[in-house]
C-alpha atoms as a PDB file:
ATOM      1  CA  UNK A   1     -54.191 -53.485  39.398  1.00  0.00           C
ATOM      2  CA  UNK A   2     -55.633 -52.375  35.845  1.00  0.00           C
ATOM      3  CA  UNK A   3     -54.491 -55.166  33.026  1.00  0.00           C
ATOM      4  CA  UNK A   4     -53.110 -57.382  35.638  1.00  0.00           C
ATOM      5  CA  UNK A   5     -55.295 -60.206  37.719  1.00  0.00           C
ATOM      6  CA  UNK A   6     -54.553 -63.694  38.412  1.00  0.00           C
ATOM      7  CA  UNK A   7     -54.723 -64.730  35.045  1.00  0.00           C
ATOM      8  CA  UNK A   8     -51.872 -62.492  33.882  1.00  0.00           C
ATOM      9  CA  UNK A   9     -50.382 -63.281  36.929  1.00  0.00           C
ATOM     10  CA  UNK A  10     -49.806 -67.028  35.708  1.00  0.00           C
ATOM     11  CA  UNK A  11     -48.567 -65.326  32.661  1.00  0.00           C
ATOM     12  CA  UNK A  12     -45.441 -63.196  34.572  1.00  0.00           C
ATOM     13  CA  UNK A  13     -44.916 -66.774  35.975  1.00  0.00           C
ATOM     14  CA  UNK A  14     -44.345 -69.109  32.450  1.00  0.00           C
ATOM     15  CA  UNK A  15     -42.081 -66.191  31.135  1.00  0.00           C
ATOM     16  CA  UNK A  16     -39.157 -67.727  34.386  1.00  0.00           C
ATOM     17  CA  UNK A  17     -40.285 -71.094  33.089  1.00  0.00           C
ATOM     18  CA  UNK A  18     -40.125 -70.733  30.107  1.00  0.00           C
ATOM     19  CA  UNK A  19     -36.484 -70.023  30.160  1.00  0.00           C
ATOM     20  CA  UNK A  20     -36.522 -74.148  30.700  1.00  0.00           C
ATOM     21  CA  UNK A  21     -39.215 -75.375  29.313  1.00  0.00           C
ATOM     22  CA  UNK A  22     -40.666 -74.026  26.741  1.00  0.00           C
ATOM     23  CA  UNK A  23     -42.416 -76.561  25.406  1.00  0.00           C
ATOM     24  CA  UNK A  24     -44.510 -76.950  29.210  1.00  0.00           C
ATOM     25  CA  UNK A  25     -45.391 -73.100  28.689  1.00  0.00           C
ATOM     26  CA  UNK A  26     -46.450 -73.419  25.165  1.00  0.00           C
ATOM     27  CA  UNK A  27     -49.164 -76.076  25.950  1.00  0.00           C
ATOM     28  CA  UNK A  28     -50.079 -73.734  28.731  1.00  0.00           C
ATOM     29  CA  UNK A  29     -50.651 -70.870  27.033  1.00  0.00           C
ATOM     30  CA  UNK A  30     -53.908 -71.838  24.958  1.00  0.00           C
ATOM     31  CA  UNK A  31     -55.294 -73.307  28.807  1.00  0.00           C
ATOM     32  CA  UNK A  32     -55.188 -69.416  29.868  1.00  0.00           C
ATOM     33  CA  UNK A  33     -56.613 -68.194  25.990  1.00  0.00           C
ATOM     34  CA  UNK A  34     -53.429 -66.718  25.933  1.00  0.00           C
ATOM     35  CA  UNK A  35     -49.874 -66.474  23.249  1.00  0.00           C
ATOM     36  CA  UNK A  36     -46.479 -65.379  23.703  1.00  0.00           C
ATOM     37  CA  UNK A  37     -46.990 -61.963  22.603  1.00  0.00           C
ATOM     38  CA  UNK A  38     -49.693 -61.769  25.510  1.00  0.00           C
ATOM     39  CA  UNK A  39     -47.189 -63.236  28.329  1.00  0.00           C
ATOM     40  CA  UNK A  40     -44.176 -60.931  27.141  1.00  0.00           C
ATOM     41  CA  UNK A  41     -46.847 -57.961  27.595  1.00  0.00           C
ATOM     42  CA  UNK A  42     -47.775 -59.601  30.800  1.00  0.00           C
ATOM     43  CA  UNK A  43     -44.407 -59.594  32.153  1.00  0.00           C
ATOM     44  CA  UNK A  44     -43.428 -56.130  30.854  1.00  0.00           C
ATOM     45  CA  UNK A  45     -46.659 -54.582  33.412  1.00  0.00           C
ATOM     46  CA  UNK A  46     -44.988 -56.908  36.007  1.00  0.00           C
ATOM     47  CA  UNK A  47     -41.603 -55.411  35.284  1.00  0.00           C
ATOM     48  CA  UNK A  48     -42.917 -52.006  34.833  1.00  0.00           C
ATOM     49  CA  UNK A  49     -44.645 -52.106  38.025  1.00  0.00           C
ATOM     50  CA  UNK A  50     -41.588 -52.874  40.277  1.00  0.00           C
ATOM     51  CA  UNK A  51     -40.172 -49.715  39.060  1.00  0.00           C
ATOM     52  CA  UNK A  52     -43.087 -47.185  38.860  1.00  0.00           C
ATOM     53  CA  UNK A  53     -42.908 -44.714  41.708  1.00  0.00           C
ATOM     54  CA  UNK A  54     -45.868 -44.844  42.969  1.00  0.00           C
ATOM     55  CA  UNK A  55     -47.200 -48.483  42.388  1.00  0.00           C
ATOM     56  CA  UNK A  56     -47.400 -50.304  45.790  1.00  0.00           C
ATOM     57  CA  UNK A  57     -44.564 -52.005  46.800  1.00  0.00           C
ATOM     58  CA  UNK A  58     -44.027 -56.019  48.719  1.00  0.00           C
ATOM     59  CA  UNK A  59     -47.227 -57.673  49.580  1.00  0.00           C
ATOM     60  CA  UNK A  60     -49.348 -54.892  48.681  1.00  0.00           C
ATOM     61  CA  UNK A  61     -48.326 -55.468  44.687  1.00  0.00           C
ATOM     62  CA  UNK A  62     -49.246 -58.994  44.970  1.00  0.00           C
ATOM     63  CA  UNK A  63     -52.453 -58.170  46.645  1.00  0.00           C
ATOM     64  CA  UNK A  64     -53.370 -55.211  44.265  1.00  0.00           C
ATOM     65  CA  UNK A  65     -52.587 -57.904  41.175  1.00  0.00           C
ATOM     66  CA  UNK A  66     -53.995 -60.700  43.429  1.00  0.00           C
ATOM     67  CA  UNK A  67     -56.735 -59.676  45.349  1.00  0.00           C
ATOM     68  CA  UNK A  68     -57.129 -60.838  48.663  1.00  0.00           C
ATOM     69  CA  UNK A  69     -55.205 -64.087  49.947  1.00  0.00           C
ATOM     70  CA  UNK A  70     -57.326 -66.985  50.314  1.00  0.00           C
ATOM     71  CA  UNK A  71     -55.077 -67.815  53.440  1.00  0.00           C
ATOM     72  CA  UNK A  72     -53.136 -65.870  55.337  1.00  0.00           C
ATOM     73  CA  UNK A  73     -51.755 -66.769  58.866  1.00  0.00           C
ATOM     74  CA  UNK A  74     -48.587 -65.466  60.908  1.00  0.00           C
ATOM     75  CA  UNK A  75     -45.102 -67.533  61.354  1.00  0.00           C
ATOM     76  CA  UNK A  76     -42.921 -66.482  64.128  1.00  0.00           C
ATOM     77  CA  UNK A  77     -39.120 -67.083  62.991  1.00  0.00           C
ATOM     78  CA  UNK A  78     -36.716 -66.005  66.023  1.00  0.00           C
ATOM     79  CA  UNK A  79     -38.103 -62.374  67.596  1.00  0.00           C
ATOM     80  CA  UNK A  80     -39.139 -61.462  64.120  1.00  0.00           C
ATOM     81  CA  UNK A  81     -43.185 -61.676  63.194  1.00  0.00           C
ATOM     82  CA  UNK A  82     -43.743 -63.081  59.587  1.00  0.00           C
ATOM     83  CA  UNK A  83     -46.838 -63.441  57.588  1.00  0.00           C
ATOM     84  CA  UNK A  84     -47.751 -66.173  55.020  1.00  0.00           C
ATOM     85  CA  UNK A  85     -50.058 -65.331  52.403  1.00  0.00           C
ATOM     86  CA  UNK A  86     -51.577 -68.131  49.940  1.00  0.00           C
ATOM     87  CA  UNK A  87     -53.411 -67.000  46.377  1.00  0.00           C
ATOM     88  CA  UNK A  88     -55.222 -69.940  43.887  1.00  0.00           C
ATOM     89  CA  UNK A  89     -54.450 -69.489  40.481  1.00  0.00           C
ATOM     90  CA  UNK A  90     -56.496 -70.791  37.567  1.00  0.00           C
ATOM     91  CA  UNK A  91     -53.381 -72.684  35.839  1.00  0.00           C
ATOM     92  CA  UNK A  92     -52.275 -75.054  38.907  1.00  0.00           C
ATOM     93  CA  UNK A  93     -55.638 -75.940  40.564  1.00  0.00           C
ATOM     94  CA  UNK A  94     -53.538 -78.435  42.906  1.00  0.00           C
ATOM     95  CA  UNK A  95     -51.354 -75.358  43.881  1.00  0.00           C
ATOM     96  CA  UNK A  96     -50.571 -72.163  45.901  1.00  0.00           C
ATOM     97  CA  UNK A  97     -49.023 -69.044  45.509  1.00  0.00           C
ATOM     98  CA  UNK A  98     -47.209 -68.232  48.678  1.00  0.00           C
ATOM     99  CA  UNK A  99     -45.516 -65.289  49.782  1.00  0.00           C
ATOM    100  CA  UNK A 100     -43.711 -65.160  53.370  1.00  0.00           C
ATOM    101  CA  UNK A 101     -43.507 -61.173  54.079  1.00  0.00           C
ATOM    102  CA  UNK A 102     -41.386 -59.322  56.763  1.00  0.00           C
ATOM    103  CA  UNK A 103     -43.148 -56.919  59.287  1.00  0.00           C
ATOM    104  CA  UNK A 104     -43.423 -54.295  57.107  1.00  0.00           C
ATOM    105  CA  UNK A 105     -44.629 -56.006  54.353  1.00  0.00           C
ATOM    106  CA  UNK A 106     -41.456 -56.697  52.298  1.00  0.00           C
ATOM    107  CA  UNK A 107     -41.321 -59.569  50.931  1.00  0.00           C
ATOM    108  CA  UNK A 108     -38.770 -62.457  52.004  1.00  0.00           C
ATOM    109  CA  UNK A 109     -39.471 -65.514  49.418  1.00  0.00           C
ATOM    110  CA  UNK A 110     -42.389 -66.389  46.992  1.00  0.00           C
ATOM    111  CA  UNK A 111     -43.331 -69.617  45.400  1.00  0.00           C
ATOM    112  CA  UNK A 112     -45.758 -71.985  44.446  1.00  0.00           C
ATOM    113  CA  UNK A 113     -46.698 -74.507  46.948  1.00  0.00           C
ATOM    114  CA  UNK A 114     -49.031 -77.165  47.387  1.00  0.00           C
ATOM    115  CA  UNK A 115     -52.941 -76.728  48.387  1.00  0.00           C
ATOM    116  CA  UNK A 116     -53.757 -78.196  51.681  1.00  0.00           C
ATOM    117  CA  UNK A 117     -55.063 -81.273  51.281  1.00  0.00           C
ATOM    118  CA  UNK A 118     -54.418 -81.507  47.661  1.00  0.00           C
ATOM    119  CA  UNK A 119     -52.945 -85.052  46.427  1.00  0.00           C
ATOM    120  CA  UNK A 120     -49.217 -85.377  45.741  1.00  0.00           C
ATOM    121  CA  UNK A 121     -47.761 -88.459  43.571  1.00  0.00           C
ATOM    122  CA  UNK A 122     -45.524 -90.740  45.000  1.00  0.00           C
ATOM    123  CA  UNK A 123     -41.968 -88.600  45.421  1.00  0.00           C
ATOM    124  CA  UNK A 124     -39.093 -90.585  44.776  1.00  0.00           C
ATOM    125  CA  UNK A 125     -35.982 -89.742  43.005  1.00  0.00           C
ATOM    126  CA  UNK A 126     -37.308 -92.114  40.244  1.00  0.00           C
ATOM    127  CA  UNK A 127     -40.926 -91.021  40.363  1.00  0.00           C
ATOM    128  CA  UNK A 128     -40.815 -86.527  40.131  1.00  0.00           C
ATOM    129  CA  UNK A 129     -43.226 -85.474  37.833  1.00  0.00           C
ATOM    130  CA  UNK A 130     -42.200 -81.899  36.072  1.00  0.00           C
ATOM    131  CA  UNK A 131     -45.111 -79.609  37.011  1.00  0.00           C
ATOM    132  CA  UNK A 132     -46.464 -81.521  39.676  1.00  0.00           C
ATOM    133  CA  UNK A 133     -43.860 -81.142  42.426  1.00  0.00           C
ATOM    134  CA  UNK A 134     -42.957 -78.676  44.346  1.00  0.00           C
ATOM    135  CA  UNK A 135     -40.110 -78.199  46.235  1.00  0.00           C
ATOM    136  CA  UNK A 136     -41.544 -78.750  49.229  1.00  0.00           C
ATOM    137  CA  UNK A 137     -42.974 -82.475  48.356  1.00  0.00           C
ATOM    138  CA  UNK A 138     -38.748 -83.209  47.176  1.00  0.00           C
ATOM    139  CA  UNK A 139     -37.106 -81.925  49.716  1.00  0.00           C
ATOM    140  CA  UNK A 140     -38.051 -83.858  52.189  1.00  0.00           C
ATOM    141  CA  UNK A 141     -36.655 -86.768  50.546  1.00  0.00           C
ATOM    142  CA  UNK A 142     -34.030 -89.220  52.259  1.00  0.00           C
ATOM    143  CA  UNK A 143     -30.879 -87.544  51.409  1.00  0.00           C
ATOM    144  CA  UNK A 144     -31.992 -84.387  49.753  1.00  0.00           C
ATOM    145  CA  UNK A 145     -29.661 -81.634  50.117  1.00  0.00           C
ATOM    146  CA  UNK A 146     -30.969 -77.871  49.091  1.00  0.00           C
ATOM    147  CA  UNK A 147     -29.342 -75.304  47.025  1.00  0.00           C
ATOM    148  CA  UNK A 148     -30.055 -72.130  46.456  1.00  0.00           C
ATOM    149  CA  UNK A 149     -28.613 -70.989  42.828  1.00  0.00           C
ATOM    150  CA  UNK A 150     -28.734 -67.458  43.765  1.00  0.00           C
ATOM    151  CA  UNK A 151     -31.501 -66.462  41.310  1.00  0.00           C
ATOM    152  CA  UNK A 152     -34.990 -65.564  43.245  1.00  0.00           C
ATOM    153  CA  UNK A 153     -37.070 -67.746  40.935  1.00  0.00           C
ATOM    154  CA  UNK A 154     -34.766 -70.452  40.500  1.00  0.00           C
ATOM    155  CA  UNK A 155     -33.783 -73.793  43.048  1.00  0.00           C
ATOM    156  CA  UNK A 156     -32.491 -76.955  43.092  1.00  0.00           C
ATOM    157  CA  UNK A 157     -32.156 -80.424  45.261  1.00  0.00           C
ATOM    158  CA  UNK A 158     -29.770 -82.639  45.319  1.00  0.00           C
ATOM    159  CA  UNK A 159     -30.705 -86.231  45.327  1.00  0.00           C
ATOM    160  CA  UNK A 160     -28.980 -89.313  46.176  1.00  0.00           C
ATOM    161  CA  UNK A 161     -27.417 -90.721  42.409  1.00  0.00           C
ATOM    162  CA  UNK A 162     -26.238 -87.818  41.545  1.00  0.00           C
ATOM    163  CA  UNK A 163     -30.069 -86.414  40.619  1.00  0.00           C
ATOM    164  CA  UNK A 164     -31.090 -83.003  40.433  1.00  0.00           C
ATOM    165  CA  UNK A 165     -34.197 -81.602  40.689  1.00  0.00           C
ATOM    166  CA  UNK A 166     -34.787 -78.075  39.168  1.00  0.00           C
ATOM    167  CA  UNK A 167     -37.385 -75.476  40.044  1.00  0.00           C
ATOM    168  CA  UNK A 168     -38.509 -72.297  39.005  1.00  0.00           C
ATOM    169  CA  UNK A 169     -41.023 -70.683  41.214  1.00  0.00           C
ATOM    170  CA  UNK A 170     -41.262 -73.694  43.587  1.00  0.00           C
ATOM    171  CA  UNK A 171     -42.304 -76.021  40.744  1.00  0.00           C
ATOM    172  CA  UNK A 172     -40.598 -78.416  39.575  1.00  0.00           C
ATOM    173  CA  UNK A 173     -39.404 -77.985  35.875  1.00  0.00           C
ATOM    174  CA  UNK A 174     -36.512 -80.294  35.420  1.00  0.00           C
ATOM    175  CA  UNK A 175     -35.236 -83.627  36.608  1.00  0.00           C
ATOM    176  CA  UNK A 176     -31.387 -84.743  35.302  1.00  0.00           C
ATOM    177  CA  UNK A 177     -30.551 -88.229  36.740  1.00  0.00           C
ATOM    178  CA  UNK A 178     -26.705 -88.127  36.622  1.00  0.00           C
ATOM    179  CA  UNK A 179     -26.292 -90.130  33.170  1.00  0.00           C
ATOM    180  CA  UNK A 180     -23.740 -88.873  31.499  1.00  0.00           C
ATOM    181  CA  UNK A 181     -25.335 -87.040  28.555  1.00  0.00           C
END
């Protein structure tokens, strides 16, 4: 897709997080030879995209931005056929982006995920690192309860302690231990 690759795609991405950490995405930005002004343009093509008539729509918009998925293998949930599709991106080496699409290529829930075989550090309420876990390395904590805040980009566990761990885009951007504050 013309003025939108990978790169930029990392871009649309830090605008969500940057909602809660701001300081995260302005290290980031010189890592991708990139400012502010270039990530708001970024995510205005993104934007503009969704909503031009005859841009592709689902899985084929993250391809045509994306390229090809490095991985892509089908999940059968119920009767239904699903398809998971995994991209690298050049600001989370360690990471994935994953979209789960429906039969006809809508798409169902996207995130960042962990590489296969890529190292995780130790996950403990005590020990999450913001921008190293994902949701998928917390959840599976003893005691972790999900919940979905109702925004697309946004979720959150529920630890033990009264902890809770907050992602945007399946990464983890916040961690509030229960202290009153």
């Amino acid at each position: 897709m013309q003025g939108l690759g990978r790169r930029e795609f990392c871009l649309v991405l830090l605008r969500r997080m940057a909602d809660t950490r701001p300081d995260l995405v302005a290290e980031a930005l010189p890592r991708l030879s990139a400012d502010r002004a270039e990530a708001r343009l970024a995510h205005r093509r993104w934007r503009a995209l969704h909503h031009a008539e005859r841009a592709p729509r689902g899985v084929a918009l993250r391809a045509a931005v994306l390229g090809p998925a490095d991985q892509v293998e089908g999940r059968r949930f119920g009767d239904v056929d699903l398809v998971t599709r995994r991209w690298p991106l050049p600001l989370w080496p360690f990471l994935r982006w994953e979209v789960l699409s429906g039969p006809d290529g809508s798409v169902l829930h996207e995130q960042l995920v962990r590489a296969p075989g890529a190292p995780v550090a130790a996950s403990t309420p005590d020990t999450l690192h913001v921008w190293e876990h994902v949701v998928d390395d917390v959840i599976c904590l003893p005691g972790a309860t999900a919940v979905d805040p109702g925004v697309p980009s946004r979720f959150e566990v529920h630890l033990p302690g009264a902890v809770r761990a907050q992602f945007v885009w399946g990464l983890l951007q916040r961690v509030d231990d229960g202290a009153p504050g």
